[in-house]
Protein backbone atom coordinates (compact mmCIF):
# COMPACT_ATOMS: atom_id res chain seq x y z
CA UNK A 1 0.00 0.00 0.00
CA UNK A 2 1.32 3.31 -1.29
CA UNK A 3 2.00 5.91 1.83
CA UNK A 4 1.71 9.59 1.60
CA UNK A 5 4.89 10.42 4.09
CA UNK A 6 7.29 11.94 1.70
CA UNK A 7 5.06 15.14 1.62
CA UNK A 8 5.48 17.52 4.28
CA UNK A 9 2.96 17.88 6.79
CA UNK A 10 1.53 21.45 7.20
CA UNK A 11 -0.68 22.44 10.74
CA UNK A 12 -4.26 22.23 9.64
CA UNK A 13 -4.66 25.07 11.39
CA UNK A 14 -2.54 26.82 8.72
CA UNK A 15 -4.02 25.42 5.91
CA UNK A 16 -7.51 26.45 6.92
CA UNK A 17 -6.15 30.39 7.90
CA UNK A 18 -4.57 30.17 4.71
CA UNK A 19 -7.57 29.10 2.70
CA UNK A 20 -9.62 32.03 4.30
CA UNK A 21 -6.76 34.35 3.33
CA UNK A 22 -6.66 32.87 -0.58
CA UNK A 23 -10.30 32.63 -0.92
CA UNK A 24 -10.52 35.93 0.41
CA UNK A 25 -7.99 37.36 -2.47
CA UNK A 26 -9.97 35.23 -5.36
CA UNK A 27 -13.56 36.32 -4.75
CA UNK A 28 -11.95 39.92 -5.07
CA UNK A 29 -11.82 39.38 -8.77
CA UNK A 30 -14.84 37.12 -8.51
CA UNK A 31 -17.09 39.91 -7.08
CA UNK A 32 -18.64 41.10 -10.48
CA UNK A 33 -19.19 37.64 -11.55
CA UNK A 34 -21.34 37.22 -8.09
CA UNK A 35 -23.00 40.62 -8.15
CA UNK A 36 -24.26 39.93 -11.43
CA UNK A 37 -25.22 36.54 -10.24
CA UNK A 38 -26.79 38.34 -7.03
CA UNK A 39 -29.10 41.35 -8.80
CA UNK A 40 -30.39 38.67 -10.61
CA UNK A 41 -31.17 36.35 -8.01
CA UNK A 42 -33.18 39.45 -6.51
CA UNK A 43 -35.30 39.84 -9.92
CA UNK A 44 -36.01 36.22 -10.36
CA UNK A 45 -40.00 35.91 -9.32
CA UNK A 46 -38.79 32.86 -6.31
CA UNK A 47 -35.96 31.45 -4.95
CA UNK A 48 -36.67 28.25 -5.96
CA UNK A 49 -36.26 29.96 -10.04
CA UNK A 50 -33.43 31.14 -8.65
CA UNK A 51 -31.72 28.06 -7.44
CA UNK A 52 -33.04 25.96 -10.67
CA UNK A 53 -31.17 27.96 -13.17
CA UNK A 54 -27.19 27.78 -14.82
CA UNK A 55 -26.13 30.99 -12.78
CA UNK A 56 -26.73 29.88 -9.87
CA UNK A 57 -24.97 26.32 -10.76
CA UNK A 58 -22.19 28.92 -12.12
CA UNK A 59 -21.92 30.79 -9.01
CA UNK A 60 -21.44 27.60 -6.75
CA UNK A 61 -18.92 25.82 -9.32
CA UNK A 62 -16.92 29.04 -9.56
CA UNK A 63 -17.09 29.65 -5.75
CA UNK A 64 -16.27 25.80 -5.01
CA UNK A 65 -13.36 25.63 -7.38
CA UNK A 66 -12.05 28.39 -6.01
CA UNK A 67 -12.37 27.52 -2.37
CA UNK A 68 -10.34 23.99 -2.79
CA UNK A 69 -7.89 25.98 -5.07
CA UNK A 70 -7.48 28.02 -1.88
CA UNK A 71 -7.02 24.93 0.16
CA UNK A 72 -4.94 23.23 -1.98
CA UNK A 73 -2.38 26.34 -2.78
CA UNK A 74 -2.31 27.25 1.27
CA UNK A 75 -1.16 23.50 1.72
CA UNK A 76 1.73 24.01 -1.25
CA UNK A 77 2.46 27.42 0.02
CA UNK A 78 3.48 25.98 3.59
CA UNK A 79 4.76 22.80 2.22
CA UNK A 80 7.22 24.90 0.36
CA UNK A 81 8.06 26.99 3.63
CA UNK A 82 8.39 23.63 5.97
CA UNK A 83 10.74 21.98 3.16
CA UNK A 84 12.69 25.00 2.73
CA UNK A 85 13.08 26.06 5.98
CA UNK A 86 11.94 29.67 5.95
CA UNK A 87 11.73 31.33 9.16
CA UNK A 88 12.07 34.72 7.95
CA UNK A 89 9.21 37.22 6.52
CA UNK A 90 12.21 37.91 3.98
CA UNK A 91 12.92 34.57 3.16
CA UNK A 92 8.27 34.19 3.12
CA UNK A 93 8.15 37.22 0.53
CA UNK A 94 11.52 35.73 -1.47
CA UNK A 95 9.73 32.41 -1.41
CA UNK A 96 6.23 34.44 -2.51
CA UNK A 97 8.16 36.29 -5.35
CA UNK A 98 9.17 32.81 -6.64
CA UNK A 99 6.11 31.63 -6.39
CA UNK A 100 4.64 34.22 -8.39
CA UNK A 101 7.11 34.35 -11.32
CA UNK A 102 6.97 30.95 -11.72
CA UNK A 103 3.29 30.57 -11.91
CA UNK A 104 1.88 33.88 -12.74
CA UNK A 105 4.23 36.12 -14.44
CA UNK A 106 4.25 34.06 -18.11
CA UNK A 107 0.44 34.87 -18.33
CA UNK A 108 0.49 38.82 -17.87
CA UNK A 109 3.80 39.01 -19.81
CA UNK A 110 1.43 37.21 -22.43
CA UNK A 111 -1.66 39.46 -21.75
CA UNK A 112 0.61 42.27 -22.45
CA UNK A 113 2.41 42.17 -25.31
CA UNK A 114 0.49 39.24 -27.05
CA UNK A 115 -3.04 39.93 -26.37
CA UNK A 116 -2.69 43.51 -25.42
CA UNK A 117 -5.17 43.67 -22.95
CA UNK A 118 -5.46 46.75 -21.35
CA UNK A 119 -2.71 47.62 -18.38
CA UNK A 120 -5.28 48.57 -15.41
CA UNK A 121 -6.78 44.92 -16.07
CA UNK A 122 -3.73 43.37 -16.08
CA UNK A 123 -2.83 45.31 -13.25
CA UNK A 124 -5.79 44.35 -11.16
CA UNK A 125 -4.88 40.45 -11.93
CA UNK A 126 -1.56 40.69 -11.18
CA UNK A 127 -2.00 42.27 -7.94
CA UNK A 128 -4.27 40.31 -7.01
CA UNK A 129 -1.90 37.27 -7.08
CA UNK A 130 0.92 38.98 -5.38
CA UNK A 131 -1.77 39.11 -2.80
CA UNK A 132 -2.27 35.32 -3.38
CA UNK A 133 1.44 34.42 -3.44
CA UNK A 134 3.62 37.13 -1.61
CA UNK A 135 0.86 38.26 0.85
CA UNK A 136 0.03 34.25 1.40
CA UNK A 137 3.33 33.22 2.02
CA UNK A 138 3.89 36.06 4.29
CA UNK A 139 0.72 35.48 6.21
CA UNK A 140 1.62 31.52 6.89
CA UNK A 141 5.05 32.33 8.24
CA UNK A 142 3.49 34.81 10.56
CA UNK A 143 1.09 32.02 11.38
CA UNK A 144 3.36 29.23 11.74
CA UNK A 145 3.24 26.23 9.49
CA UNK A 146 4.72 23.73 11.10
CA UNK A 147 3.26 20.68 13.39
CA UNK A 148 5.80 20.17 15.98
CA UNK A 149 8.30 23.46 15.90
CA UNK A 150 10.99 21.85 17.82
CA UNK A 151 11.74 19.60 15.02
């Protein structure tokens, strides 16, 4: 039977703060997608029309995905600190700033200059995930991410 030990265990505790914190940062650029969803939950004639129809099923995908996304990139965030050893809010926001240009950077170089989006959205989106990298990473060293410190 296959065992999970070779990942690194990360205090629940941390993973659930951390989740809040993520979530938190995502449905900031979710909001218009849930006000819209919202104003027209108010003009539908019931709730029950409400509930029955695709933007409500929208809503509650988008809002699930993005909550286990949350979960799942708090546990990676302070599985990365644990393995590296970061005690440091320097060493959290160098970690973050890796984080970031390895997984977010390619896209808004590619919004940029290949899709030429506009620079306030881009903006917005990139800040947003400094929030969800940097600010993460910062907030789970403050926190404490390890199960038994003494180790």
């Amino acid at each position: 039977m296959a065992t999970l030990h070779y990942l690194p265990p990360v205090k629940p505790s941390a993973i659930a703060l951390g989740t809040i914190f993520n979530h938190t940062a995502s449905l900031a650029i979710l909001a218009p997608v849930f006000g819209d969803t919202y104003h027209r939950a108010q003009a539908a004639n019931s709730k029950e029309e409400f509930l029955k129809s695709k933007e409500a099923a929208g809503a509650a995908a988008a809002w699930g995905s993005s909550l286990v996304g949350s979960a799942i990139q708090s546990y990676g965030v302070g599985a990365l600190i644990n393995a590296t050893g970061t005690l440091s809010y320097k060493g959290a926001a160098y970690l973050g700033s890796l984080i970031f240009m390895a997984s977010s950077a390619p896209s808004f170089i590619s919004q940029i200059f290949t899709e030429k989006r506009p620079l306030d959205t881009v903006a917005v989106g990139a800040l947003a995930r400094v929030f969800e990298t940097v600010g993460l990473s910062l907030f789970l060293t403050w926190w404490g991410t390890r199960t038994n410190p003494f180790d």
